[in-house]
Protein backbone atom coordinates (compact mmCIF):
# COMPACT_ATOMS: atom_id res chain seq x y z
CA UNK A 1 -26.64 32.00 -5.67
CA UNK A 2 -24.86 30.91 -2.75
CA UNK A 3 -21.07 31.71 -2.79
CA UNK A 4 -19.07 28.27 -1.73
CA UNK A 5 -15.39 27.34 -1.33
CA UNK A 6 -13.56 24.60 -2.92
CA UNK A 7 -10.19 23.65 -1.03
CA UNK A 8 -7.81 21.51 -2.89
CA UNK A 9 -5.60 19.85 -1.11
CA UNK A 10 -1.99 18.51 -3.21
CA UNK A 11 0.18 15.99 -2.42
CA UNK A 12 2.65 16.43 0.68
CA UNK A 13 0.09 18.44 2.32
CA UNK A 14 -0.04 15.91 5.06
CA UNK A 15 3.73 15.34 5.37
CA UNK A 16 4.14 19.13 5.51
CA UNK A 17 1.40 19.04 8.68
CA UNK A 18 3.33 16.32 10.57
CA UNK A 19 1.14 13.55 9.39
CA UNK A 20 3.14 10.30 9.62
CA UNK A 21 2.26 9.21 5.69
CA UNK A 22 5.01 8.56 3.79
CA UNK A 23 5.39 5.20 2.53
CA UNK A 24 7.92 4.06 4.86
CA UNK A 25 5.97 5.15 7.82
CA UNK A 26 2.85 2.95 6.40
CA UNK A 27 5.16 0.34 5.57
CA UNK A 28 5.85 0.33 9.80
CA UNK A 29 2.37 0.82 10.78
CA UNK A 30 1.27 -2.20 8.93
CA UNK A 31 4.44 -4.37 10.49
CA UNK A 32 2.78 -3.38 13.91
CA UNK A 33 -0.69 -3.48 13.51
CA UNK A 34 -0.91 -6.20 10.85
CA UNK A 35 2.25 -8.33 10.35
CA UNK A 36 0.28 -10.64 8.32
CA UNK A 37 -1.02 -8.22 5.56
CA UNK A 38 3.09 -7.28 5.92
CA UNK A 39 4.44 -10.57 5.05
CA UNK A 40 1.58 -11.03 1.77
CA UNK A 41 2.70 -7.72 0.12
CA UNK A 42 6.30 -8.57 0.81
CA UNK A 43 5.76 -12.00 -1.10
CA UNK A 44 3.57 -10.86 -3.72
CA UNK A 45 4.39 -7.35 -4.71
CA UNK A 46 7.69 -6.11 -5.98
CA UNK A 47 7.88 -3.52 -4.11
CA UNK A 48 11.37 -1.47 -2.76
CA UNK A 49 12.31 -1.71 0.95
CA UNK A 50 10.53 1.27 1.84
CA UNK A 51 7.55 0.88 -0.26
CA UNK A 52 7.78 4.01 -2.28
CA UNK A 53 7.00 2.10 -4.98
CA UNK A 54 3.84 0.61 -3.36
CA UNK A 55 1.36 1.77 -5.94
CA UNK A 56 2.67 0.96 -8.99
CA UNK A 57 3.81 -2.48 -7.36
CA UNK A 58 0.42 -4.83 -8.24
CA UNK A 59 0.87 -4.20 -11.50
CA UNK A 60 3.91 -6.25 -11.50
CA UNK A 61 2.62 -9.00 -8.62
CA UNK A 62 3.65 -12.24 -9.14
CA UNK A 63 0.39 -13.82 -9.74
CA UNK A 64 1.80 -17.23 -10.41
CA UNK A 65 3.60 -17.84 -6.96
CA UNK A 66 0.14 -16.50 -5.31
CA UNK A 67 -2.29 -18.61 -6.65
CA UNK A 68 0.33 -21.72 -6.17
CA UNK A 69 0.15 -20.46 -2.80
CA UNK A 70 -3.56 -20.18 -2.29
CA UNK A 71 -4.91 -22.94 -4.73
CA UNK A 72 -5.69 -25.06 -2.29
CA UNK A 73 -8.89 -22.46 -1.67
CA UNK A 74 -9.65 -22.87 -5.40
CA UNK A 75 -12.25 -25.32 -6.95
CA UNK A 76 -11.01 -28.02 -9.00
């Protein structure tokens, strides 16, 4: 049988390497790139100023103000 490797990789592997990845850093990448997709998640997800929170944060999105904001895409 043929021998193999298995490399697991844990979290802060890429913040230990230099990667720019932390939530904050994603949370300024998006203002640049995508200030649109910024301004929705600030709106609609509770989440802190600097994001670290950002995962957890949909399960506490306030649905109601969204779909007030977006019924007018919605069938009668």
């Amino acid at each position: 049988m043929e021998t193999r490797k298995l490399y697991l990789i844990g979290n802060g592997f890429d913040l230990w390497h230099g990667i720019p990845s932390n939530y904050w850093q994603f949370k300024e990448f998006v203002r640049e790139h995508d200030p649109d997709l910024l301004k929705a998640a600030e709106d609609y997800l509770p989440a802190d100023e600097n994001w670290s929170d950002l995962e957890s944060s949909p399960a506490e999105m306030d649905v109601g103000s969204l779909i007030d904001d977006l019924e007018y895409f919605m069938m009668s």
